[in-house]
Protein backbone atom coordinates (compact mmCIF):
# COMPACT_ATOMS: atom_id res chain seq x y z
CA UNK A 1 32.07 3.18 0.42
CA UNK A 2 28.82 4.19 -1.20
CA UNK A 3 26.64 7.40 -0.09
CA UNK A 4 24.06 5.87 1.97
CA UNK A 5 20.59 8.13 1.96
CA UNK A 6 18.04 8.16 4.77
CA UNK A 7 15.11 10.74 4.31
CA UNK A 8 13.67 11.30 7.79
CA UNK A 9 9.70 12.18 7.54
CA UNK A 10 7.23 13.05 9.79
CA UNK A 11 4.52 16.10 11.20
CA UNK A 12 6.16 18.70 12.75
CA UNK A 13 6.24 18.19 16.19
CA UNK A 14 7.36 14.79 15.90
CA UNK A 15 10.91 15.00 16.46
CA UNK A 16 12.53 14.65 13.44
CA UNK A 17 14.73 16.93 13.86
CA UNK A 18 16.45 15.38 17.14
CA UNK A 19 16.41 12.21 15.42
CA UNK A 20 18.41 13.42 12.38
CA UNK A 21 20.81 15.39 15.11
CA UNK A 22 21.53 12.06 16.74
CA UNK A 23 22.03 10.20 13.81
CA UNK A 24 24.30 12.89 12.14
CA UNK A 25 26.32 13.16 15.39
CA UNK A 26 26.81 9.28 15.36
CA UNK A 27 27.62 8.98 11.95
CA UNK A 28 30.18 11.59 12.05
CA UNK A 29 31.73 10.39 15.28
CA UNK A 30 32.14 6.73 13.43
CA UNK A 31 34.31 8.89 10.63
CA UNK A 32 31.89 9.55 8.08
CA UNK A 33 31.58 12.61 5.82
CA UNK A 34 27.88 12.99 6.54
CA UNK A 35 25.28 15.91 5.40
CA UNK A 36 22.45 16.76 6.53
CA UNK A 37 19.36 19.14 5.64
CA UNK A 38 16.21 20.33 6.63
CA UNK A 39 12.67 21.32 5.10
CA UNK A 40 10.51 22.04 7.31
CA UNK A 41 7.74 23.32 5.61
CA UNK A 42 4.98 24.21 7.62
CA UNK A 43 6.09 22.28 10.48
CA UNK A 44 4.50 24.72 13.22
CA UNK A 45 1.53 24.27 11.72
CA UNK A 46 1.46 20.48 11.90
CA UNK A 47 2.75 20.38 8.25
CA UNK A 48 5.13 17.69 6.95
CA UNK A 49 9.02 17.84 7.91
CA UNK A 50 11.74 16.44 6.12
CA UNK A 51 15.19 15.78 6.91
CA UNK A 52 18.10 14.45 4.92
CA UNK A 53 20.53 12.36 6.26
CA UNK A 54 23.95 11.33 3.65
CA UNK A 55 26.57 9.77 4.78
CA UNK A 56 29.70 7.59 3.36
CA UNK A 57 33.50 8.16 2.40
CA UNK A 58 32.53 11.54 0.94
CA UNK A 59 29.41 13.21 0.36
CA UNK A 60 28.62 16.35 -2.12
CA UNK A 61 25.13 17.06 -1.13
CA UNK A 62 22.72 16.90 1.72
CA UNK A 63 19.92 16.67 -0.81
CA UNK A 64 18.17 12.92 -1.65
CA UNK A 65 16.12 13.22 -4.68
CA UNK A 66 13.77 10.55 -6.08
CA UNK A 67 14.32 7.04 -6.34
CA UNK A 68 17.76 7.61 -3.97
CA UNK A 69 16.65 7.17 -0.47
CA UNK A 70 17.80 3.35 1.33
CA UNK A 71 15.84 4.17 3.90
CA UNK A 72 13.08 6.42 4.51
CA UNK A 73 12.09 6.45 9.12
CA UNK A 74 8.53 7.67 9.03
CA UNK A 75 6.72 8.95 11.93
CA UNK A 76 3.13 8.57 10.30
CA UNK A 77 1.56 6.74 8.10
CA UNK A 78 0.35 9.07 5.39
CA UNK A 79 4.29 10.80 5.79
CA UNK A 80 5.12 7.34 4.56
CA UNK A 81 2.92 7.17 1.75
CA UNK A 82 3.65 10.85 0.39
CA UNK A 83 7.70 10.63 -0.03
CA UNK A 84 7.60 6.68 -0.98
CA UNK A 85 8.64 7.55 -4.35
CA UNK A 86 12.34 8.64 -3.16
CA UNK A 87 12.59 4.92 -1.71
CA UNK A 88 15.28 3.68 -4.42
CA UNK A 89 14.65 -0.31 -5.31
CA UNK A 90 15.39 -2.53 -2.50
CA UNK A 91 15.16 0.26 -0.10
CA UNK A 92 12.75 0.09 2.97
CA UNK A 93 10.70 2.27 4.89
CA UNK A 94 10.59 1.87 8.88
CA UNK A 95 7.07 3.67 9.47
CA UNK A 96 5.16 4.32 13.01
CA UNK A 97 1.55 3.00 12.49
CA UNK A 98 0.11 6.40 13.83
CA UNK A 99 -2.38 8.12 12.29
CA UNK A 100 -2.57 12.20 12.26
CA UNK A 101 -4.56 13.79 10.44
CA UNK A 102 -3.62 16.76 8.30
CA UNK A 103 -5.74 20.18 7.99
CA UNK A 104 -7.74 18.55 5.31
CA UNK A 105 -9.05 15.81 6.68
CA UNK A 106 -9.46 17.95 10.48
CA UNK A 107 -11.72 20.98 8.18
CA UNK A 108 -13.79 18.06 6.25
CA UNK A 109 -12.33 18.38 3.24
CA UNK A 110 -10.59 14.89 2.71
CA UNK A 111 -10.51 11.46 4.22
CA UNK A 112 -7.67 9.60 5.84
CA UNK A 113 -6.71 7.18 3.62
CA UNK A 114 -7.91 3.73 5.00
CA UNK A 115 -5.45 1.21 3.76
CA UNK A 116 -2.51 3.86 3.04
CA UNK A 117 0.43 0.73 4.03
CA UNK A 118 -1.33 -1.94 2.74
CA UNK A 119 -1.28 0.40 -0.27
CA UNK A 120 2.43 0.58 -0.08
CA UNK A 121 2.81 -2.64 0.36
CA UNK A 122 1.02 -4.18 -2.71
CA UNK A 123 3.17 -1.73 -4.95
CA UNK A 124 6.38 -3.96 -3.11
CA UNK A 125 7.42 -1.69 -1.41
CA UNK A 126 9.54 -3.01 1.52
CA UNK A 127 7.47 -1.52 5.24
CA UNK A 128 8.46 -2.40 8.45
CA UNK A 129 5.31 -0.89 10.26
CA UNK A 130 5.35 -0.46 14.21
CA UNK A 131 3.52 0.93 16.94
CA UNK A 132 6.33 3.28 17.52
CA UNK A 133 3.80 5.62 19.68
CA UNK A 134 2.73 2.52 22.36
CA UNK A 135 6.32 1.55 22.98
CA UNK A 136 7.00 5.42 23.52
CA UNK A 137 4.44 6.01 25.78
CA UNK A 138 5.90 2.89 27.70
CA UNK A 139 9.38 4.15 27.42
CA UNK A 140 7.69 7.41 29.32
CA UNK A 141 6.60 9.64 26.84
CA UNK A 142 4.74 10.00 23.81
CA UNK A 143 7.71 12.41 22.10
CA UNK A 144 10.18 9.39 22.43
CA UNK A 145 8.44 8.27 19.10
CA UNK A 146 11.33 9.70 17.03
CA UNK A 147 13.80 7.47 19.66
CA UNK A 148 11.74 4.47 19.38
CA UNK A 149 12.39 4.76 15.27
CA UNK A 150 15.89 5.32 15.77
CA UNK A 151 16.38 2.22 17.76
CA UNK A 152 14.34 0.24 15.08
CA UNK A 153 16.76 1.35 12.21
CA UNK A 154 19.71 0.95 14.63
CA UNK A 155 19.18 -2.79 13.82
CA UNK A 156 20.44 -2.30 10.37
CA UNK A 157 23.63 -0.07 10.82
CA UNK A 158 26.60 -1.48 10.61
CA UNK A 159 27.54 0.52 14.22
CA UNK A 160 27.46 -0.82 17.68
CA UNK A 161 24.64 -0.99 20.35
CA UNK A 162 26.72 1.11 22.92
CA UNK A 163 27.97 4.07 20.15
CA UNK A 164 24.24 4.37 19.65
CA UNK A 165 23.45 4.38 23.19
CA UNK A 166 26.59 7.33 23.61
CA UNK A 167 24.81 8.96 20.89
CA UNK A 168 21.74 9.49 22.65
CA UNK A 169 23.64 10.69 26.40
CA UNK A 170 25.53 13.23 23.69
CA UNK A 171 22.13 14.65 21.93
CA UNK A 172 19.67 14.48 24.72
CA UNK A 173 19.05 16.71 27.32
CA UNK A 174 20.04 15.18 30.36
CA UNK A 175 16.63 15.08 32.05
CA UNK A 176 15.26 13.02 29.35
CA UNK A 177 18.45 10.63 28.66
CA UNK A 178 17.71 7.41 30.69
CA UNK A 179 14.13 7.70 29.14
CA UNK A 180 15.07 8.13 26.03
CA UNK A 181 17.76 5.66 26.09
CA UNK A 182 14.44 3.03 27.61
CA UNK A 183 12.77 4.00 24.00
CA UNK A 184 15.43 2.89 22.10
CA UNK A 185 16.12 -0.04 23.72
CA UNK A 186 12.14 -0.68 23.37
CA UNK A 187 12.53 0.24 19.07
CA UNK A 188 15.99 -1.55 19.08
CA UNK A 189 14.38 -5.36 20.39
CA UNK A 190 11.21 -4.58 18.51
């Protein structure tokens, strides 16, 4: 089997981090040789976050460079925009349509950019854009963004509904399980 490559993005904050847990856990309880790694850059600071997920027969490195990544789960918009370049051809990006703005534009210094997916989009590149944050806040909470994702990408693995749903009771604290488990199932039938 082929090294598959998903780049987890997002602000930090976000989640990314659980997400990549549960989908390392998963992927190495359905018998793959799977690395992961983490860059968090200034992630306490609101700063971008980036996580590597590789998995397949056997894996060398954690690392996904350019032009190598099948799929890339965003948890914002502009997160999307700025690692689009390691999306290899015929890879897609699964982006949350939330907007937060970075330092710049909060100090004045820079503008959002308005059309930043439509953007994307024109340059065919293959988004799947959803309101990841509504369906959260439905689910119960707000941080089940990263949960909502994981259920949208769930779609395209080749492993069953109910490993996923073990997954989750396995990663999650169990306060927040049967919540987070409503998130995915709200991402999953998106």
């Amino acid at each position: 089997m082929k090294t598959t490559s998903v780049m987890i993005v997002g602000v930090g904050g976000q989640g990314s981090l659980l997400a990549s847990k549960l989908l390392g856990r998963l992927l190495m309880d359905e018998g793959y040789d799977v690395k992961v790694s983490e860059v968090h850059g200034m992630s306490q600071r609101g700063g971008s976050v980036v996580t590597y997920v590789r998995f397949g027969d056997k894996v060398y490195s954690p690392i996904v460079t350019e032009g190598e990544a099948d799929v890339i789960i965003s948890f914002e918009k502009l997160e999307a925009a700025r690692y689009a370049s390691y999306l290899k051809e015929g890879g897609r990006i699964v982006v949350n349509t939330q907007q937060i703005d970075p330092m710049p534009v909060i100090i004045g210094a820079a503008q959002y950019p308005v059309d930043v997916l439509d953007e994307l989009i024109a340059k065919g590149v293959n988004v799947e854009a959803l309101d990841a944050l509504a369906l959260a806040e439905q689910a119960g909470s707000s941080k089940a963004v990263n949960i909502v994702l994981m259920g949208r990408v769930a779609k395209s693995l080749d492993i069953p509904y109910e490993r996923w749903i073990a997954a989750i009771e396995n990663t999650v604290a169990p306060k927040f399980v049967e919540m987070n488990k409503k998130a995915f199932d709200l991402g999953y039938n998106a």
